[in-house]
Protein backbone atom coordinates (compact mmCIF):
# COMPACT_ATOMS: atom_id res chain seq x y z
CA UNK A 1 -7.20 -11.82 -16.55
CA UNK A 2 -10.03 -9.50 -15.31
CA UNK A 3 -9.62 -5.92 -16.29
CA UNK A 4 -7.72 -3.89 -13.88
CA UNK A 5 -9.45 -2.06 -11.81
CA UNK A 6 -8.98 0.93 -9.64
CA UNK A 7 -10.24 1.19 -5.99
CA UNK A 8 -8.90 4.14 -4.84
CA UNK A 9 -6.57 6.84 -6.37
CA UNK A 10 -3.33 4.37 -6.65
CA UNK A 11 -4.80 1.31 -5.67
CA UNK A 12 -5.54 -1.15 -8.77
CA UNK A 13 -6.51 -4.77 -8.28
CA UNK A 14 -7.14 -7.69 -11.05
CA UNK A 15 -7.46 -11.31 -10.84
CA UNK A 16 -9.58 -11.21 -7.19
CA UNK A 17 -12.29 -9.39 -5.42
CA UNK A 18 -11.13 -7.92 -2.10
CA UNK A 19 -10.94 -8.58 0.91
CA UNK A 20 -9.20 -11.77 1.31
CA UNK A 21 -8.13 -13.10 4.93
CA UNK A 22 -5.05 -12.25 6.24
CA UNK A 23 -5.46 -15.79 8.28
CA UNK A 24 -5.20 -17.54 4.66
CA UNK A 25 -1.88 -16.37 4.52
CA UNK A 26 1.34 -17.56 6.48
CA UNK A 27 4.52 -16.42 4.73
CA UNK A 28 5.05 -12.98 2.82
CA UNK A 29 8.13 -12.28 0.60
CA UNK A 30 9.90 -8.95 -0.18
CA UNK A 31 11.73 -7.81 -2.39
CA UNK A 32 14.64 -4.70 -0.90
CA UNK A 33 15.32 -2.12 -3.21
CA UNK A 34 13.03 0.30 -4.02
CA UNK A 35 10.49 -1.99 -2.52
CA UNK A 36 10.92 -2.03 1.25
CA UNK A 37 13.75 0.89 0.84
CA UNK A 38 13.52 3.92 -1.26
CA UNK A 39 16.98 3.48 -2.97
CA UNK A 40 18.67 0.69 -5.16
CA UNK A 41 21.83 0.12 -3.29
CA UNK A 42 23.81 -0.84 -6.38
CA UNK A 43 23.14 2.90 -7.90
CA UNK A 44 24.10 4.56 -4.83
CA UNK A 45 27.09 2.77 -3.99
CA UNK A 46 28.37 3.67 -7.47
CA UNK A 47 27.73 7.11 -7.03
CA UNK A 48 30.74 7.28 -4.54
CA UNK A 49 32.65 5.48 -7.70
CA UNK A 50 31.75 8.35 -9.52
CA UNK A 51 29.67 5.74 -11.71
CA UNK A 52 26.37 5.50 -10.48
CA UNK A 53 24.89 6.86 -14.22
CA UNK A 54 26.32 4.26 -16.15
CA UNK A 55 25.20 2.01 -13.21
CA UNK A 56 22.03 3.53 -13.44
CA UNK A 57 21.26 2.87 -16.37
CA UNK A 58 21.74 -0.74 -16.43
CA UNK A 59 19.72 -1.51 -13.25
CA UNK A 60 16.99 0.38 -14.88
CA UNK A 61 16.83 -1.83 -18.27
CA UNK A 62 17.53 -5.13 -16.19
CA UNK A 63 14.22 -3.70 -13.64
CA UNK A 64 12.29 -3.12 -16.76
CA UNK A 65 12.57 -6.54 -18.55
CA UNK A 66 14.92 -5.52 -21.08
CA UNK A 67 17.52 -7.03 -20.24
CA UNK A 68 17.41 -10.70 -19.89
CA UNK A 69 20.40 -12.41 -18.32
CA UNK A 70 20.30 -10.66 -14.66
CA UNK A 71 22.90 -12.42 -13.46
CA UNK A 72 25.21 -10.85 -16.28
CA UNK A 73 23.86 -7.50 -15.66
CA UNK A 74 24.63 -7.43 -12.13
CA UNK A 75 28.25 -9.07 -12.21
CA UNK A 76 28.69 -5.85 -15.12
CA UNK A 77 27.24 -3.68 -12.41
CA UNK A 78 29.58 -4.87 -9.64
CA UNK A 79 32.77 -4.62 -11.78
CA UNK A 80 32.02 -1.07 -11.73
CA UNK A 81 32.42 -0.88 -7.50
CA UNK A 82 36.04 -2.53 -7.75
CA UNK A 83 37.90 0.00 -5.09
CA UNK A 84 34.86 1.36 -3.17
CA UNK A 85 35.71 1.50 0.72
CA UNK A 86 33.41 -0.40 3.39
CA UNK A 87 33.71 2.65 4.77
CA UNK A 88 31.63 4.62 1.41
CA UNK A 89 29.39 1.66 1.73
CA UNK A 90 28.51 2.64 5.30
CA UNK A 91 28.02 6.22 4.92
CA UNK A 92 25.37 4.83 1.95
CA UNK A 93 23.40 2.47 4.70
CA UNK A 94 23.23 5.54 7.20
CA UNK A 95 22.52 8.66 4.77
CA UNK A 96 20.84 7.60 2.21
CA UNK A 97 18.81 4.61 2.62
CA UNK A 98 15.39 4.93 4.20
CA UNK A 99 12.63 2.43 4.55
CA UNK A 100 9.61 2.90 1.91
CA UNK A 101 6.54 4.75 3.45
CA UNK A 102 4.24 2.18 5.31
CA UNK A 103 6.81 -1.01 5.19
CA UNK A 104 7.45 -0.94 8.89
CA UNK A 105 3.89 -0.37 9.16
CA UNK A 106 2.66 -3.52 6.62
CA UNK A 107 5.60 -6.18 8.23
CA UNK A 108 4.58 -5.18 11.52
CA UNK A 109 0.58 -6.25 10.40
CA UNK A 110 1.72 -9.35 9.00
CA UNK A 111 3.79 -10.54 11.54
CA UNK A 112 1.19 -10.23 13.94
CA UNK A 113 -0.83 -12.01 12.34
CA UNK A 114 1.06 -14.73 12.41
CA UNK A 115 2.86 -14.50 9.48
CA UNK A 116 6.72 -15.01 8.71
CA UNK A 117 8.81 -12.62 6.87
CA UNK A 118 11.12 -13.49 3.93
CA UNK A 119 13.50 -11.15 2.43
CA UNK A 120 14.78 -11.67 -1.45
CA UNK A 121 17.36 -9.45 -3.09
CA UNK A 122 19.09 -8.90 -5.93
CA UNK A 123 20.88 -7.11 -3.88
CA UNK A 124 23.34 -7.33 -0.98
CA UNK A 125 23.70 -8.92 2.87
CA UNK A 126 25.57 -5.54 4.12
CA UNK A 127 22.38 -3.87 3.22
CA UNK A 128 19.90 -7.22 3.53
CA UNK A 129 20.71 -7.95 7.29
CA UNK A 130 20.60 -4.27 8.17
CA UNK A 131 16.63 -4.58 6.71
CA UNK A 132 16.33 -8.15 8.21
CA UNK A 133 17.22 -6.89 11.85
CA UNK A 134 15.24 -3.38 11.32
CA UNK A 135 11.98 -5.14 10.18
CA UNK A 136 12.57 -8.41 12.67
CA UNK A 137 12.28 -10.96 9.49
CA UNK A 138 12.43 -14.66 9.48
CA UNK A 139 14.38 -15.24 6.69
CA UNK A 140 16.65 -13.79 3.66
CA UNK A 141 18.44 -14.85 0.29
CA UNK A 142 20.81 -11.81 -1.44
CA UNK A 143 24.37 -11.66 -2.80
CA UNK A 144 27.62 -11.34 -0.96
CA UNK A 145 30.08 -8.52 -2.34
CA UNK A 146 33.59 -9.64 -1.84
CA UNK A 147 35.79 -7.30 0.34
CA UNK A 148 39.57 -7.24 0.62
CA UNK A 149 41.38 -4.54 2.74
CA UNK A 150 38.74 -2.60 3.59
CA UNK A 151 37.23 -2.11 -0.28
CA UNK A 152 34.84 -3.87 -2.77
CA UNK A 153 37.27 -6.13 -5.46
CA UNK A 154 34.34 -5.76 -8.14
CA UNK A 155 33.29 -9.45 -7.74
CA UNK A 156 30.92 -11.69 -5.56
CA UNK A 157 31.28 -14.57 -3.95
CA UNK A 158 29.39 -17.60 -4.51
CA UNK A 159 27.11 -19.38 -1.36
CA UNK A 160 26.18 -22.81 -0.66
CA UNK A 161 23.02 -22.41 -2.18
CA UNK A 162 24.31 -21.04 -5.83
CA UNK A 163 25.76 -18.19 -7.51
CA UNK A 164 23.29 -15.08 -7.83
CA UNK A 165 20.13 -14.13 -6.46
CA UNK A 166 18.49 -13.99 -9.08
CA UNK A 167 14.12 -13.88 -10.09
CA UNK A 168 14.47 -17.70 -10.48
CA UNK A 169 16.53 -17.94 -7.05
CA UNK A 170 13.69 -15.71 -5.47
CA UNK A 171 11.36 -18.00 -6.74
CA UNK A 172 13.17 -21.16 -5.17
CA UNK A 173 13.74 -19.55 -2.27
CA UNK A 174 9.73 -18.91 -1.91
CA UNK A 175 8.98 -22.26 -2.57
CA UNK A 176 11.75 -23.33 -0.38
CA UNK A 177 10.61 -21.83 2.24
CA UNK A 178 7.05 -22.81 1.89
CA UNK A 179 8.29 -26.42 2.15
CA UNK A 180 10.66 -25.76 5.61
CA UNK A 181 7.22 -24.55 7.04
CA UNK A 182 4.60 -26.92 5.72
CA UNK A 183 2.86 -24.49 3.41
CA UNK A 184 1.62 -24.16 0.29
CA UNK A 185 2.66 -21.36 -2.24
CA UNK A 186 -1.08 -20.28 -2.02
CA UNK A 187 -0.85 -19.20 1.52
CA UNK A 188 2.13 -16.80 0.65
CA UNK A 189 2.25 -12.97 -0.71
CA UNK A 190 4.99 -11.26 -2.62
CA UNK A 191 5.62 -8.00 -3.11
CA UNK A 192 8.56 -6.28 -5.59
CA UNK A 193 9.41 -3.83 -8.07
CA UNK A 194 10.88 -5.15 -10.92
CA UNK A 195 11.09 -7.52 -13.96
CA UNK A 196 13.11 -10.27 -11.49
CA UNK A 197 10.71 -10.28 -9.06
CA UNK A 198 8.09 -11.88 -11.59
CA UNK A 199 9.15 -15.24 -10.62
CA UNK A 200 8.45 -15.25 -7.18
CA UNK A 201 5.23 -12.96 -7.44
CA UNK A 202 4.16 -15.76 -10.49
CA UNK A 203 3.88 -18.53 -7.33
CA UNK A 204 2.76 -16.39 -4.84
CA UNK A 205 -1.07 -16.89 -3.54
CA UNK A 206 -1.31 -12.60 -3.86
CA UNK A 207 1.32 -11.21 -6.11
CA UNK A 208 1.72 -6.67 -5.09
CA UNK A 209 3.79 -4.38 -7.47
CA UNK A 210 4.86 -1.74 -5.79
CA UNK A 211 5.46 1.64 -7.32
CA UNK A 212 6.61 -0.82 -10.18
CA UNK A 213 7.88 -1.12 -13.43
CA UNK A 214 4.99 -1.47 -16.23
CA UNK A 215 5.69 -5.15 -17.01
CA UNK A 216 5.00 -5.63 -13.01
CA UNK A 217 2.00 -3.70 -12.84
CA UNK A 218 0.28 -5.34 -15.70
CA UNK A 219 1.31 -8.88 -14.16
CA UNK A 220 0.49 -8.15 -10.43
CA UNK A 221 -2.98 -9.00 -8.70
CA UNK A 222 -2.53 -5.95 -7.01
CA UNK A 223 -0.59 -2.60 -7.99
CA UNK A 224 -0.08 0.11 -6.06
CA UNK A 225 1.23 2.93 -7.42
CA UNK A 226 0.75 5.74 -5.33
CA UNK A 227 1.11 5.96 -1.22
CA UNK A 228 2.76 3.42 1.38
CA UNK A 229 3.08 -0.59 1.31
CA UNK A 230 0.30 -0.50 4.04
CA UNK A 231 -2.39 0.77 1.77
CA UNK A 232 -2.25 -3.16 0.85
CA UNK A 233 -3.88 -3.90 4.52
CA UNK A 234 -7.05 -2.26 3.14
CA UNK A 235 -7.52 -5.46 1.20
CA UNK A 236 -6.78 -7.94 4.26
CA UNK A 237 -9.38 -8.41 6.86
């Protein structure tokens, strides 16, 4: 790996010199939470629990690498919602959660380009189609929180294609993807946050950290750590 190196205030890039075509590329993959929205959904629907520090914490570790088995660290997380209300759920997707500076600005680039739009998250579809409609993406993979009578039972269910979204589901779901459009994982960017976004940002052609954990940064082509999502665009011609 080249030594990191810093453009502009913010800005770092490694492992390729700038500026790359945005015509090599044909899919780009996002991560949700504090990626293309300012909040982690988990945290702040546990707030109206009355939970959202022990919550908290947990996300935190499992975003930072330290803890290992994600899928165990969200189904602890998700106990922890057991009796929210829809209706707490909804006041979270209209108060609180915002997109990121410069993410409506960045899909809107790619897309026309040419470009289609994949959303992964470890988080989930209330929240995921609510970004998917918002940002007009092609296609998304998160979880599904089980409801009964109007409020969260603390458990997910399971879809056709597995269990938990997970970093190695992201990754599948890039490479899936790739394959339903005739592309390699070359042509593709990803952008996340955390620790199980690694996967998919490992295959991608251009892997972005955004305002990221340190294990992300240092594993990124491209961190930025200060600004919007569309200070990437400076590096796309």
């Amino acid at each position: 790996m080249s030594q990191p190196t810093e453009i502009s205030p913010g800005l770092v890039i490694q492992r390729f010199t700038p500026p790359l075509q945005r015509a090599r590329f044909k899919l780009a993959a996002f991560d949700m939470d504090s990626t293309l929205i300012n909040i982690e959904c988990v945290d702040e629907i546990a707030d109206a629990a009355g939970r959202k520090a022990e919550v908290a914490a947990i996300t935190e570790a499992a975003m930072r690498g330290e803890i290992t088995d994600y899928k165990d660290s969200l189904r602890q997380r998700v106990a922890l919602l057991k009796g929210v209300t829809v209706a707490r759920m909804e006041q979270v997707l209209r108060q609180r959660l915002q997109l990121n500076p410069g993410a409506r600005e960045l899909t809107a680039a790619f897309k026309a380009a040419g470009m289609k739009l994949l959303l992964v998250s470890g988080g989930f579809t209330y929240f995921t189609d609510h970004i998917r409609d918002e940002l007009g993406m092609d296609f998304t993979r998160s979880n599904v929180l089980e409801i009964e009578n109007g409020q969260l039972t603390g458990k997910m269910l399971d879809q056709p294609w597995g269990d938990i979204c997970d970093g190695d589901e992201k990754r599948k779901m890039l490479l899936q993807t790739c394959a339903k459009l005739g592309i390699s994982a070359d042509q593709t960017i990803a952008v996340g946050d955390g620790a199980n976004d690694l996967p998919m940002m490992g295959a991608a052609g251009l892997s972005v950290a955004y305002h990221a954990k340190p294990k992300v940064r240092e594993q990124a082509m491209v961190a930025i750590n200060s600004g919007g999502l569309d200070r990437l665009l400076a590096l796309l011609v």
